[in-house]
C-alpha atoms as a PDB file:
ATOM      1  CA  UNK A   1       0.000   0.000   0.000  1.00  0.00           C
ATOM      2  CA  UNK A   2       2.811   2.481   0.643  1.00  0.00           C
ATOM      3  CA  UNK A   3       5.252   1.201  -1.898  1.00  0.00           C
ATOM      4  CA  UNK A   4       3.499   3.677  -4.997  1.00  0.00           C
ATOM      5  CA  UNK A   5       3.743   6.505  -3.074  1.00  0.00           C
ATOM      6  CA  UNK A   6       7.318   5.525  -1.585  1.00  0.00           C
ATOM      7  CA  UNK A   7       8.117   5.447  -5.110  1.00  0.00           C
ATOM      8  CA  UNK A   8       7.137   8.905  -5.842  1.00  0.00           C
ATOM      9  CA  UNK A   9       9.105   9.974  -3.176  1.00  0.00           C
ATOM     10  CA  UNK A  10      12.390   8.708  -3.737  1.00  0.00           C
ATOM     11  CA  UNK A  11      12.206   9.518  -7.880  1.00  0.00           C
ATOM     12  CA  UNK A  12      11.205  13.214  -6.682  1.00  0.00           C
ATOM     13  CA  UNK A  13      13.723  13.598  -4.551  1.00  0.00           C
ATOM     14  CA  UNK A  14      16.304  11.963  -7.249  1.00  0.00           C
ATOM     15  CA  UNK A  15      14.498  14.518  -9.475  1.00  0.00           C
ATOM     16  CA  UNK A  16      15.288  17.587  -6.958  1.00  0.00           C
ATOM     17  CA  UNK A  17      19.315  16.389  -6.771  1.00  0.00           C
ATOM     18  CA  UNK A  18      19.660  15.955 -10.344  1.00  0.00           C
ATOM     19  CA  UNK A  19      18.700  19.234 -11.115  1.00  0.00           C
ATOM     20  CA  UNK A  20      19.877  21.125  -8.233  1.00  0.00           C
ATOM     21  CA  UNK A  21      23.168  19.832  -9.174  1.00  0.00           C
ATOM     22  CA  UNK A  22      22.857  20.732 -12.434  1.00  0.00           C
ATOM     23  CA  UNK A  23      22.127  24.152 -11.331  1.00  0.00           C
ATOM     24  CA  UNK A  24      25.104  24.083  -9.714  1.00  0.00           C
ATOM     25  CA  UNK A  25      27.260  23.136 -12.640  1.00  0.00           C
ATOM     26  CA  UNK A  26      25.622  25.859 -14.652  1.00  0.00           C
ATOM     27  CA  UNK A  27      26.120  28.634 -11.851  1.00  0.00           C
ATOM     28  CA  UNK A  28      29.784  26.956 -11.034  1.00  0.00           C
ATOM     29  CA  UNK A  29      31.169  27.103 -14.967  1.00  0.00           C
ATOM     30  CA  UNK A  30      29.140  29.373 -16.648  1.00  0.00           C
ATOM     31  CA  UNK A  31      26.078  28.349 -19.206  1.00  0.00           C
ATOM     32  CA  UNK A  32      27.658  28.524 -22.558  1.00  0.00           C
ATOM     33  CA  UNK A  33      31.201  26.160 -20.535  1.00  0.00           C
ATOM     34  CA  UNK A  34      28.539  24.092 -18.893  1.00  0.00           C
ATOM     35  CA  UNK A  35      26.551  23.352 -22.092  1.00  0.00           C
ATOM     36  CA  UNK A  36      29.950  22.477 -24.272  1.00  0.00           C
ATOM     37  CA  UNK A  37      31.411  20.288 -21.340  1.00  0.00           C
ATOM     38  CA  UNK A  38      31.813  16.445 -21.353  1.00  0.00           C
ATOM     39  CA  UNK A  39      31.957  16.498 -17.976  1.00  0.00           C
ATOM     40  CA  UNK A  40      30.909  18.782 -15.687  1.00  0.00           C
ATOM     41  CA  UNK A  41      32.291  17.822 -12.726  1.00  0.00           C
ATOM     42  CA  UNK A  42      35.544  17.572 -13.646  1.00  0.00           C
ATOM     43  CA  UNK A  43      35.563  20.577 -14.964  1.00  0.00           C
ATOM     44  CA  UNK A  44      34.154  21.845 -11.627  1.00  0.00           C
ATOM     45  CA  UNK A  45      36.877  20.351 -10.281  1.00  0.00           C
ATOM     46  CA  UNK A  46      39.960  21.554 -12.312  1.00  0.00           C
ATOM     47  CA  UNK A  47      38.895  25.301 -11.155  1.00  0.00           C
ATOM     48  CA  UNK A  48      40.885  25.055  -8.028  1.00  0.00           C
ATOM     49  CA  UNK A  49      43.107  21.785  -8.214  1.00  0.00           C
ATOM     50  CA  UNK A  50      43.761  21.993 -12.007  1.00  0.00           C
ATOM     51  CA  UNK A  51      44.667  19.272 -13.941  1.00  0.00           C
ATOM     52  CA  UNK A  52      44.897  16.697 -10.866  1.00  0.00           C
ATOM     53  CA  UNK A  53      41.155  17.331  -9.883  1.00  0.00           C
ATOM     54  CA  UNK A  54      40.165  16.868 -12.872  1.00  0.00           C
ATOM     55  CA  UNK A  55      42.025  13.482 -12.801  1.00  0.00           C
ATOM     56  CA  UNK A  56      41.145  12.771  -9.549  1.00  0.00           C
ATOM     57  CA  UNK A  57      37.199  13.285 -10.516  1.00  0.00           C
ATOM     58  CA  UNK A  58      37.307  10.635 -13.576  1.00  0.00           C
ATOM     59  CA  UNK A  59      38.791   8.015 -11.738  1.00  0.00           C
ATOM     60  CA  UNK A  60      36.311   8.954  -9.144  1.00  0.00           C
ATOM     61  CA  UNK A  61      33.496   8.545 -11.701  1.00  0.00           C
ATOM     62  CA  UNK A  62      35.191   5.222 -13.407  1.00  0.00           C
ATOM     63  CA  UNK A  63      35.170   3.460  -9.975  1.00  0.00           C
ATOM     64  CA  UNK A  64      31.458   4.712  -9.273  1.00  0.00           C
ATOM     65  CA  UNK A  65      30.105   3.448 -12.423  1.00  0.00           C
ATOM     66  CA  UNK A  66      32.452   0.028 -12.156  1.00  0.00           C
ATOM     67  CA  UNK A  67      30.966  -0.373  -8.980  1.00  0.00           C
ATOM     68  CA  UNK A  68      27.487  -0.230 -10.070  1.00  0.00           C
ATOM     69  CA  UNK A  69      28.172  -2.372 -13.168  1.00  0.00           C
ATOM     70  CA  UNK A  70      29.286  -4.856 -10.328  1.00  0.00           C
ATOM     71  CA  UNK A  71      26.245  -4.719  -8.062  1.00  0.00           C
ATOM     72  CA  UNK A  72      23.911  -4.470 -11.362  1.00  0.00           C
ATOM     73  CA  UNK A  73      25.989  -7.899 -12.590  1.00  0.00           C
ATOM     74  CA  UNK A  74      25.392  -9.575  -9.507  1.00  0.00           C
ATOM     75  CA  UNK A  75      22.018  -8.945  -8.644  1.00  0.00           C
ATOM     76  CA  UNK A  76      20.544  -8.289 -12.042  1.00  0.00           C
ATOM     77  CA  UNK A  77      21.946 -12.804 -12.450  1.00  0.00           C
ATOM     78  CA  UNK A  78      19.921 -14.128  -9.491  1.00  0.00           C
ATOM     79  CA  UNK A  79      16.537 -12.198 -10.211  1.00  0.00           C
ATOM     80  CA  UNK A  80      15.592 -15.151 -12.872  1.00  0.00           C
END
């Protein structure tokens, strides 16, 4: 009975962080740097670190989305 509306909540509050951070991004690098970026966060990143945070924040994102391609691997095998 309460998982439709749990649901709702968690995809609106996904919603509200996805473009809040997007807001950010735009607001952080500019709107015309932000729209011809391949990524954003590193960009965000090399501001103040240069070159090394923007290192730092793609090996950050390659071991995220590794990570989820792992639990997505695992679990996605034993749901048939």
């Amino acid at each position: 009975r309460t998982i439709p509306r749990t649901l709702g909540y968690g995809l609106a509050v996904v919603a509200i962080l996805y473009t809040l951070l997007n807001l950010a991004y735009a607001v952080g690098l500019g709107w015309t740097t932000f729209q011809h970026s391949t990524s954003p966060a590193a960009a965000i990143l090399a501001i103040p670190f240069g070159a090394a945070g923007e290192t730092a924040m793609h090996l950050l994102l390659a071991i995220t989305l590794f990570g989820a391609l792992h639990g997505s691997l695992i679990t996605g095998a034993r749901l048939t």
